[in-house]
Protein backbone atom coordinates (compact mmCIF):
# COMPACT_ATOMS: atom_id res chain seq x y z
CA UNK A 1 -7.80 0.39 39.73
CA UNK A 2 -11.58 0.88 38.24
CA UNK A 3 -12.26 3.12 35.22
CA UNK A 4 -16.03 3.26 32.73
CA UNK A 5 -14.68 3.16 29.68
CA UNK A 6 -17.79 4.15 27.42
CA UNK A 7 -17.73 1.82 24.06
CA UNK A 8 -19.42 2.99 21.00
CA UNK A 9 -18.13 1.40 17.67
CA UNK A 10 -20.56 2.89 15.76
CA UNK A 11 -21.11 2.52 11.60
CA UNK A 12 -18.82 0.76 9.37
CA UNK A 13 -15.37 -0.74 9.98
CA UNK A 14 -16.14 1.26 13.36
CA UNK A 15 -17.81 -2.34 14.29
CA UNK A 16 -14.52 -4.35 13.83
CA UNK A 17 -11.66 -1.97 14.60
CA UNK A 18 -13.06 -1.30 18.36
CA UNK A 19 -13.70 -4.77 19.10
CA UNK A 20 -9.99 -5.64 18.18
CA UNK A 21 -9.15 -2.54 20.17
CA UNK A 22 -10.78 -3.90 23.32
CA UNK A 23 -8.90 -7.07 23.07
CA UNK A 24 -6.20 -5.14 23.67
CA UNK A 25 -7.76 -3.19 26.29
CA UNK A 26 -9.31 -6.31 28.22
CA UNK A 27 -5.43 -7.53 28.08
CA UNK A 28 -3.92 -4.54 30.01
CA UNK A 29 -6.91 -4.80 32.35
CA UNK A 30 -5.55 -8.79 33.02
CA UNK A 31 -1.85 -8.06 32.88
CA UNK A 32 -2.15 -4.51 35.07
CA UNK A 33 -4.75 -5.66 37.12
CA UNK A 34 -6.94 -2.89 36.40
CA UNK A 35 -10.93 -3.10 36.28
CA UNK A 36 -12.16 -1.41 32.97
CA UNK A 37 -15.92 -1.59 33.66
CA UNK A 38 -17.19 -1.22 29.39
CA UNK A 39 -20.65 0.53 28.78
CA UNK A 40 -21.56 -0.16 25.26
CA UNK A 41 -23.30 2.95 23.13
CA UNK A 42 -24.91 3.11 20.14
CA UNK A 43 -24.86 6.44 17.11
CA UNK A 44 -25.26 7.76 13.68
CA UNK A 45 -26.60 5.07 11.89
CA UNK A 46 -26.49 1.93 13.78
CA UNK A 47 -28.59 4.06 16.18
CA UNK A 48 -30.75 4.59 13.41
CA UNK A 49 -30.98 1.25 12.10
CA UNK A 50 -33.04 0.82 15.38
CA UNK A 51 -35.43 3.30 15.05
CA UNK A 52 -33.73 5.83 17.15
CA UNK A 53 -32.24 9.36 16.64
CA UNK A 54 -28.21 9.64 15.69
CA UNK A 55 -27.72 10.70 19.25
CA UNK A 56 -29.97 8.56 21.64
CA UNK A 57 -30.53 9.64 25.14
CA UNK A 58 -29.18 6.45 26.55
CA UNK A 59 -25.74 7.12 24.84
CA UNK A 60 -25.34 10.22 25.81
CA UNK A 61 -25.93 9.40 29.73
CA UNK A 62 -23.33 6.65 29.35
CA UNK A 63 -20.71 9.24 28.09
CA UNK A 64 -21.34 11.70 30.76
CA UNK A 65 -20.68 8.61 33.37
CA UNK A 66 -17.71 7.16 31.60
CA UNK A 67 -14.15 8.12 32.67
CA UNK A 68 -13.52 7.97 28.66
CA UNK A 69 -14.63 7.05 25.79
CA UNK A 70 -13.16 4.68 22.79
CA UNK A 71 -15.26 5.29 19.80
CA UNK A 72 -15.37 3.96 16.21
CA UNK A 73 -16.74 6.09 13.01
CA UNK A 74 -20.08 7.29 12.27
CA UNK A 75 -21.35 7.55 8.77
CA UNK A 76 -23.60 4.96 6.66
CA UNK A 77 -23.99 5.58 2.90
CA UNK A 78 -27.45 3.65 2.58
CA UNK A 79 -28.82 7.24 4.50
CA UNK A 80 -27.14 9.44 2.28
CA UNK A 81 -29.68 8.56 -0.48
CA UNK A 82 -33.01 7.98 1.56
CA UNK A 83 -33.66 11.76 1.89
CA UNK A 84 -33.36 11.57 5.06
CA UNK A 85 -33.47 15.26 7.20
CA UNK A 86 -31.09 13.79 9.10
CA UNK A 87 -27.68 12.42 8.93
CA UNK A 88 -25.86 9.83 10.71
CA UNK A 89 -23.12 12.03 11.46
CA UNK A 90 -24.98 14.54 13.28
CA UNK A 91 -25.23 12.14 16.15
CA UNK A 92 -21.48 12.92 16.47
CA UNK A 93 -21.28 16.94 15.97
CA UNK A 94 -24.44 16.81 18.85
CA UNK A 95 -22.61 14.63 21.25
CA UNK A 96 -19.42 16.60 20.61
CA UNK A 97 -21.52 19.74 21.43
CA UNK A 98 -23.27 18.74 24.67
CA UNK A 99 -19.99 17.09 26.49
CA UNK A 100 -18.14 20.18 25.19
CA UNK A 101 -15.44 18.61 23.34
CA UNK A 102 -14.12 21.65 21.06
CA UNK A 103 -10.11 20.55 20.30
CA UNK A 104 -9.01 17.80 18.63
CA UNK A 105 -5.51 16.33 19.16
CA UNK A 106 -3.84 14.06 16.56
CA UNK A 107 -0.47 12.74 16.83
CA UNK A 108 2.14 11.52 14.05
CA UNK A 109 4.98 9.82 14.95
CA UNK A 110 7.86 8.42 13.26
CA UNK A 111 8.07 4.15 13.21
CA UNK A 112 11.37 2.88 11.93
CA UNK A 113 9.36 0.18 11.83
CA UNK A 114 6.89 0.91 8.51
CA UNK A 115 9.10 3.89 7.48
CA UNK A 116 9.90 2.41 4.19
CA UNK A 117 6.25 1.69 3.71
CA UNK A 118 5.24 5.29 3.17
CA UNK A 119 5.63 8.04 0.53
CA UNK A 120 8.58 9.63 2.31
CA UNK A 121 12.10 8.89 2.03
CA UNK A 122 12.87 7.47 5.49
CA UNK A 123 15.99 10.20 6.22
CA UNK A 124 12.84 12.65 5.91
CA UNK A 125 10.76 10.83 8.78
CA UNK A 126 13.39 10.05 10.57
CA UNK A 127 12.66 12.37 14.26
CA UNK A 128 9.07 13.12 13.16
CA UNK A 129 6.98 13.48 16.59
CA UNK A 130 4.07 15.44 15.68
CA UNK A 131 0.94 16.77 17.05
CA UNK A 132 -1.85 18.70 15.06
CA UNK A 133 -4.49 20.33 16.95
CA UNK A 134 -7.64 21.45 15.33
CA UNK A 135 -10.59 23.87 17.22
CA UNK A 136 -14.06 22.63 15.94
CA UNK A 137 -16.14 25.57 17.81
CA UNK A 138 -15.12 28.21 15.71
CA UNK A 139 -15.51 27.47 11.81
CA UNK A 140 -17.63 28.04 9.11
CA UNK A 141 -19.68 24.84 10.16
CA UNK A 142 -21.07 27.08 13.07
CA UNK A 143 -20.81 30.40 10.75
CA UNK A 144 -24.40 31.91 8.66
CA UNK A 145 -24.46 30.07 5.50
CA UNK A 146 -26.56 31.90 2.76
CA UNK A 147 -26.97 30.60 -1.16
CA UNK A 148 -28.77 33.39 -3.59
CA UNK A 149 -29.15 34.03 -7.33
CA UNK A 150 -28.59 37.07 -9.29
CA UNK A 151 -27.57 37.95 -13.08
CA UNK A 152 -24.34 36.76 -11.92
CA UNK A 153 -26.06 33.39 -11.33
CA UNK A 154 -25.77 31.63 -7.90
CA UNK A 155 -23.99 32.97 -5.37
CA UNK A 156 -23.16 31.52 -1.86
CA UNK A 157 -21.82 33.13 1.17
CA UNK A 158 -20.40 31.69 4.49
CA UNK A 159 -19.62 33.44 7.75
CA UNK A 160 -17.07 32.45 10.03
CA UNK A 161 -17.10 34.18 13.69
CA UNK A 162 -14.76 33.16 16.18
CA UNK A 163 -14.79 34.62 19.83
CA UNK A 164 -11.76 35.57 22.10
CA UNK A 165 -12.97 33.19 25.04
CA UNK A 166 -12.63 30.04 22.41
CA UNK A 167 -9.61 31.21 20.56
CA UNK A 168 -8.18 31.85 24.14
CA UNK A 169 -9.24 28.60 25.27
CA UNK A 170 -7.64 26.71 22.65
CA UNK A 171 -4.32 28.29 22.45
CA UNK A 172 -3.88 28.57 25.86
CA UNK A 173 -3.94 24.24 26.05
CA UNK A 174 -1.74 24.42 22.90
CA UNK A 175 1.32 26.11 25.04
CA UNK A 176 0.44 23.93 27.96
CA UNK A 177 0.59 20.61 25.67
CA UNK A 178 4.09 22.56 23.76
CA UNK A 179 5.34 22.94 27.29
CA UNK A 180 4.52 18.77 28.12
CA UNK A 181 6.70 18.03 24.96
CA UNK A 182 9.34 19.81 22.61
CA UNK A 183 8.20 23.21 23.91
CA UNK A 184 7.48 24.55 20.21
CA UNK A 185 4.44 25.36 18.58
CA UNK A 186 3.74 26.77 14.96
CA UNK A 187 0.35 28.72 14.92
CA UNK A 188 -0.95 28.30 11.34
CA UNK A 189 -3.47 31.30 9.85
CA UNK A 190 -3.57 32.95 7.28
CA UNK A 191 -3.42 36.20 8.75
CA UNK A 192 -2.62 38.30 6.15
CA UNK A 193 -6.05 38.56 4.88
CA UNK A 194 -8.52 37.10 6.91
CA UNK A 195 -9.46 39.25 10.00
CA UNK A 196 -10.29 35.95 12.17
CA UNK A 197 -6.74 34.88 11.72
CA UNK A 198 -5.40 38.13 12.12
CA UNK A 199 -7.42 37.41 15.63
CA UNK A 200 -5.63 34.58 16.38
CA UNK A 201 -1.99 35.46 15.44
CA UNK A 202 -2.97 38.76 17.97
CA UNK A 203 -4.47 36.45 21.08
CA UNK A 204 -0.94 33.87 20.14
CA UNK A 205 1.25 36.86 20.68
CA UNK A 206 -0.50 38.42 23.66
CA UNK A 207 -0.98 34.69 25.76
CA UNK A 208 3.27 33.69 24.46
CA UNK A 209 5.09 35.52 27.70
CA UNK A 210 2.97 33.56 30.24
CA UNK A 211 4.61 30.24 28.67
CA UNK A 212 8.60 31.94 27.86
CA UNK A 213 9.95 28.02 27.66
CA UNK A 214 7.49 27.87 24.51
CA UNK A 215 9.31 29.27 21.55
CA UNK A 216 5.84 30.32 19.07
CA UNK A 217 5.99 30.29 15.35
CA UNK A 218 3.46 31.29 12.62
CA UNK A 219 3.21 30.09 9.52
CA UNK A 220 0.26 30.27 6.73
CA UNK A 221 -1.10 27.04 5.58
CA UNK A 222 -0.02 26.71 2.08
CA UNK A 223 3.98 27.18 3.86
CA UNK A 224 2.84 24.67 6.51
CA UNK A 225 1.72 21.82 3.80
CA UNK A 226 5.12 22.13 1.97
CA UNK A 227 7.32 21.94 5.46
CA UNK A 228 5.31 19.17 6.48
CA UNK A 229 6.48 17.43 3.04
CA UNK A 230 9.93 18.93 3.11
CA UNK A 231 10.97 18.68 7.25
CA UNK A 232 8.10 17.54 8.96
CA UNK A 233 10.46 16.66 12.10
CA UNK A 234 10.98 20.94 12.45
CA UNK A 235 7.62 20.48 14.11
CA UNK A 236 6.43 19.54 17.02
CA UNK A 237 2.83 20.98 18.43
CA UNK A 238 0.78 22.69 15.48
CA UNK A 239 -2.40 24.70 15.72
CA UNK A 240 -4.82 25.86 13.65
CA UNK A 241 -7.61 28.61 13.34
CA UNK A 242 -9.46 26.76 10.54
CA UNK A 243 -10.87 23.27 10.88
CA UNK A 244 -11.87 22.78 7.17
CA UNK A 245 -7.26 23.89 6.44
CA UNK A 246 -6.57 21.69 9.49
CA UNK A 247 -8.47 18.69 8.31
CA UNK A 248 -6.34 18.41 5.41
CA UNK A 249 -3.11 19.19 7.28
CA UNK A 250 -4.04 16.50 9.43
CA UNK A 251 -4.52 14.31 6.98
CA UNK A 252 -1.39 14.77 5.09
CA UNK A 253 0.71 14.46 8.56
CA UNK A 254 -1.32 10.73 8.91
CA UNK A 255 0.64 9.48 5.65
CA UNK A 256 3.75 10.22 7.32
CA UNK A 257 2.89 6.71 9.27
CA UNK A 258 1.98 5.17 5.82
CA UNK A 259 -1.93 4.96 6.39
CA UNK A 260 -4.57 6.90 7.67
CA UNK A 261 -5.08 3.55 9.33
CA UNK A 262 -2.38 4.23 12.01
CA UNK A 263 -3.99 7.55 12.68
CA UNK A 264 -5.00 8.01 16.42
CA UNK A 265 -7.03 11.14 17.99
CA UNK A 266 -8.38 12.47 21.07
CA UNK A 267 -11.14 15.34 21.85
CA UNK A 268 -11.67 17.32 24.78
CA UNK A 269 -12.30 20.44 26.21
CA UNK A 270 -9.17 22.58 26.60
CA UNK A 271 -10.35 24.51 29.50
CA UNK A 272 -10.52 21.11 32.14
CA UNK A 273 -6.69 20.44 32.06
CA UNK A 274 -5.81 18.59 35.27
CA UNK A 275 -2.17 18.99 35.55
CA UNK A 276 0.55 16.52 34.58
CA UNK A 277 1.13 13.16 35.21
CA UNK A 278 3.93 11.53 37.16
CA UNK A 279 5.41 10.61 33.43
CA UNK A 280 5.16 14.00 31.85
CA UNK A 281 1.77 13.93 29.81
CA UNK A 282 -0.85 16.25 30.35
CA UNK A 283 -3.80 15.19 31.66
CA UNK A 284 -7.41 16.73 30.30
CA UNK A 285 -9.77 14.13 32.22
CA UNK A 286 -12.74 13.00 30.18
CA UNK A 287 -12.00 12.56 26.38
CA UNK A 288 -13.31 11.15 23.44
CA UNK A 289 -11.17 9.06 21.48
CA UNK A 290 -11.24 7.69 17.99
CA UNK A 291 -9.40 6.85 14.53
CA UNK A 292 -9.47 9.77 11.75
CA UNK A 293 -10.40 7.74 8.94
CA UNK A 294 -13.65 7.48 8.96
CA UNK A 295 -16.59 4.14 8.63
CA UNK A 296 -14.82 3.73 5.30
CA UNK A 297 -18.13 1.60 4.45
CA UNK A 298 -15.83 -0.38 1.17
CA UNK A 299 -14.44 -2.18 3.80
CA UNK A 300 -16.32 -3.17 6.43
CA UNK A 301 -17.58 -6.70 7.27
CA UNK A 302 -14.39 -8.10 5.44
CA UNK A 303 -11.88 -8.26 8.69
CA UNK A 304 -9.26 -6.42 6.62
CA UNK A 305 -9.40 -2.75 8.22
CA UNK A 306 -6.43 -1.76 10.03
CA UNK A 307 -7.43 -1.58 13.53
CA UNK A 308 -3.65 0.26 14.70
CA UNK A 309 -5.58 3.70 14.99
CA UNK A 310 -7.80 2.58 17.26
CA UNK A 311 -5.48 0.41 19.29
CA UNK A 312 -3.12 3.76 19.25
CA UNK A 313 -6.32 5.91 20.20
CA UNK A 314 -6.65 3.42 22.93
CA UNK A 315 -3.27 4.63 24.39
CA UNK A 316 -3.75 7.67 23.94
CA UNK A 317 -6.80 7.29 26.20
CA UNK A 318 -4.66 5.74 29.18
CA UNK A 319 -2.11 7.96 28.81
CA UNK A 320 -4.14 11.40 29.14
CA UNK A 321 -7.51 10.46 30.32
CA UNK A 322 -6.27 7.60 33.07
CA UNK A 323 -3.37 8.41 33.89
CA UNK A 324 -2.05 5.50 32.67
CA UNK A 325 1.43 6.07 30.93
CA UNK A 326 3.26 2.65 31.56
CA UNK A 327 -0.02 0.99 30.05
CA UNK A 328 -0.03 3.17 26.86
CA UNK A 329 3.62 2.47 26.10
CA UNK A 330 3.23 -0.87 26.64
CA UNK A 331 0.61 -1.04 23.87
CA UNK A 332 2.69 1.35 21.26
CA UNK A 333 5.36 -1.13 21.84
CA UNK A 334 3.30 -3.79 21.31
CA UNK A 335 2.37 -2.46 18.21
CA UNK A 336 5.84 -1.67 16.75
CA UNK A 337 7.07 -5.13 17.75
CA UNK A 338 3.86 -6.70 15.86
CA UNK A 339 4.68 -4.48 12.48
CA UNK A 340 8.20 -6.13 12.28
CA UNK A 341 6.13 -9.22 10.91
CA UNK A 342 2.32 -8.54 10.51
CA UNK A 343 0.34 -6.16 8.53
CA UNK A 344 -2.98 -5.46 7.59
CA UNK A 345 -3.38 -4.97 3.85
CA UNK A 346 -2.59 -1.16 3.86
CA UNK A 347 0.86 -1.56 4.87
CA UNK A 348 1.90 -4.96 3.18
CA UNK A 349 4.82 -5.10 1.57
CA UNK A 350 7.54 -8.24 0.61
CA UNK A 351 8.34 -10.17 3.74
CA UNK A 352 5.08 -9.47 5.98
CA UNK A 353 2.57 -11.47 6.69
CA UNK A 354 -0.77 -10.47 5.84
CA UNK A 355 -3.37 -10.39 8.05
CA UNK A 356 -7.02 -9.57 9.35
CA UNK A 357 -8.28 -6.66 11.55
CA UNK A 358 -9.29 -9.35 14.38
CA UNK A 359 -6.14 -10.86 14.08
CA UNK A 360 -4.09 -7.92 14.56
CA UNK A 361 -5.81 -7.28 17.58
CA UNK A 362 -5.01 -10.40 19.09
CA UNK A 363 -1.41 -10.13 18.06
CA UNK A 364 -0.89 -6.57 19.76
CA UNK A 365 -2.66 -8.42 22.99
CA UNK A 366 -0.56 -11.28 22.94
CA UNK A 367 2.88 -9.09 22.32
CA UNK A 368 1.48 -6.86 25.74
């Protein structure tokens, strides 16, 4: 089969964890015989290293005409202190906008494998298959900001507005993706004070007897952080009303693999769900995928990021953008059999062998 994967590795260790992920990609295309046709992109600050805008034109074309895309990180420090009017990451947050990607899914899984490697007690992990899904349309990053100064000294004000057609949106995939999996998801607001989470909690409990194989829960953040420390495998799909409460959520569910280096995510749009494929995963069509952690800028051009998040990202891509489920579990097999004996310095501990982000590439390849 023939799929345009769009390639942008962007800023960062976003220029050596993609590469490594495409040698994994180039080796399903050889062993599956699949044609990935790759259209290369450029944003954020390698974009503007060439004299272009964060978001060129060009890049933009190539992601409306790609099946997918695999992207990197965005972000470059050396802009931060030029005064520039605008950032790298605003290529990002624009292309997000114009290809309508408003929900981001990120998984956390469980690995026998690396389980002693983390923070947790491995009896705690053990059964963690988790999915956090955060809305970016409606947050305070789209809400009225206004700054002021009275006798009270400065004062700052944010305004958050989220509509019924996006909250509806979103929720409405979160029961569809609960219904692909476990078939529970935990709504997390805090609804006893804010009137937009009051909103959501309302829309949850007038959209949950359309989907009565769901069982809904809701739960306010500061409960949600501690379960996620105390029995993170009680979960299974998690949504949120607030990106800024979600991004750290998110974050702390990541270190239940060890490192936000084995971190994969997807974007999309929640309203072009395309059914179900013939192994069980829903299928959203076009979507963006990428590690959470960031260009983390300390490390790149050193070959020592951990490229798993990508490489995992990469899967995730097959599984619910391609259709492609026997290809993504080859790769997360791949990868656990590689972690038995290799590690990137993240995850090293007595007994591994250390190695480089291109190397780890090639290993996952060569164990496909």
């Amino acid at each position: 089969m023939k799929f345009n994967i769009g390639v942008i590795p962007g800023d960062g260790i976003g220029r050596e964890i993609v590469p490594a992920a495409v040698t994994v990609l180039e080796e399903v295309g050889r062993h599956y015989k699949h044609n990935f046709n790759l259209r290369y992109g450029l944003i954020a600050g390698a974009a503007m290293d060439k004299g272009l805008p964060p978001l060129p034109p060009e890049t933009l074309d190539m992601c409306r005409k790609s099946d997918a895309v695999l992207f990197g990180a965005a972000g470059d420090p050396k802009y931060d202190f030029l005064g520039a009017k605008v950032l790298p990451n605003s290529g990002l947050y624009q292309l997000r906008r114009e290809l309508e990607l408003s929900t981001d899914l990120r998984p956390a899984k469980y690995l026998a494998t690396i389980a002693h490697r983390t923070s947790f007690r491995p009896e705690i992990l053990k059964g963690v298959d988790l999915v956090i899904l955060r809305h970016f349309a409606c947050t305070l990053s789209r809400g009225r900001k206004k700054t002021w100064q009275n006798s009270r000294g400065r004062q700052a004000q944010d305004r958050l507005v989220c509509s019924e057609r996006e909250i509806r949106s979103t929720l409405g995939f979160a029961f569809r993706f609960a219904q692909s999996r476990r078939r529970k998801l935990m709504l997390v607001c805090q609804y006893s004070n804010l009137a937009t989470s009051h909103l959501w909690r309302e829309i949850a409990g007038e959209i949950a007897p359309e989907y009565p194989d769901v069982e809904l829960g809701v739960m306010a953040p500061d409960n949600c952080a501690m379960q996620l420390i105390r029995n993170p495998a009680g979960f299974d799909v998690i949504v949120g009303d607030n990106r800024s409460t979600m991004g750290m959520l998110n974050n702390q569910a990541a270190m239940l693999m060890g490192s936000l280096g084995m971190a994969p995510s997807a974007t999309l749009n929640p309203g072009k769900v395309r059914g179900v494929s013939k192994g069980g995963s829903l299928l959203w069509g076009f979507g963006f995928y990428e590690p959470i952690h960031g260009s983390a800028p300390s490390h790149a051009g050193k070959n020592e990021a951990n490229p798993i998040a990508t490489i995992m990202s990469l899967a995730l891509l097959l599984r619910h953008s391609l259709a492609l489920d026997r290809e993504a579990k080859a790769i997360e097999r791949a990868v656990d059999t590689v972690l038995k004996t290799y590690r990137t310095y993240d995850l090293m501990e007595p007994g591994k062998t250390k190695v480089g982000t291109r190397e780890m590439g090639e290993l996952v390849a060569a164990a496909l």
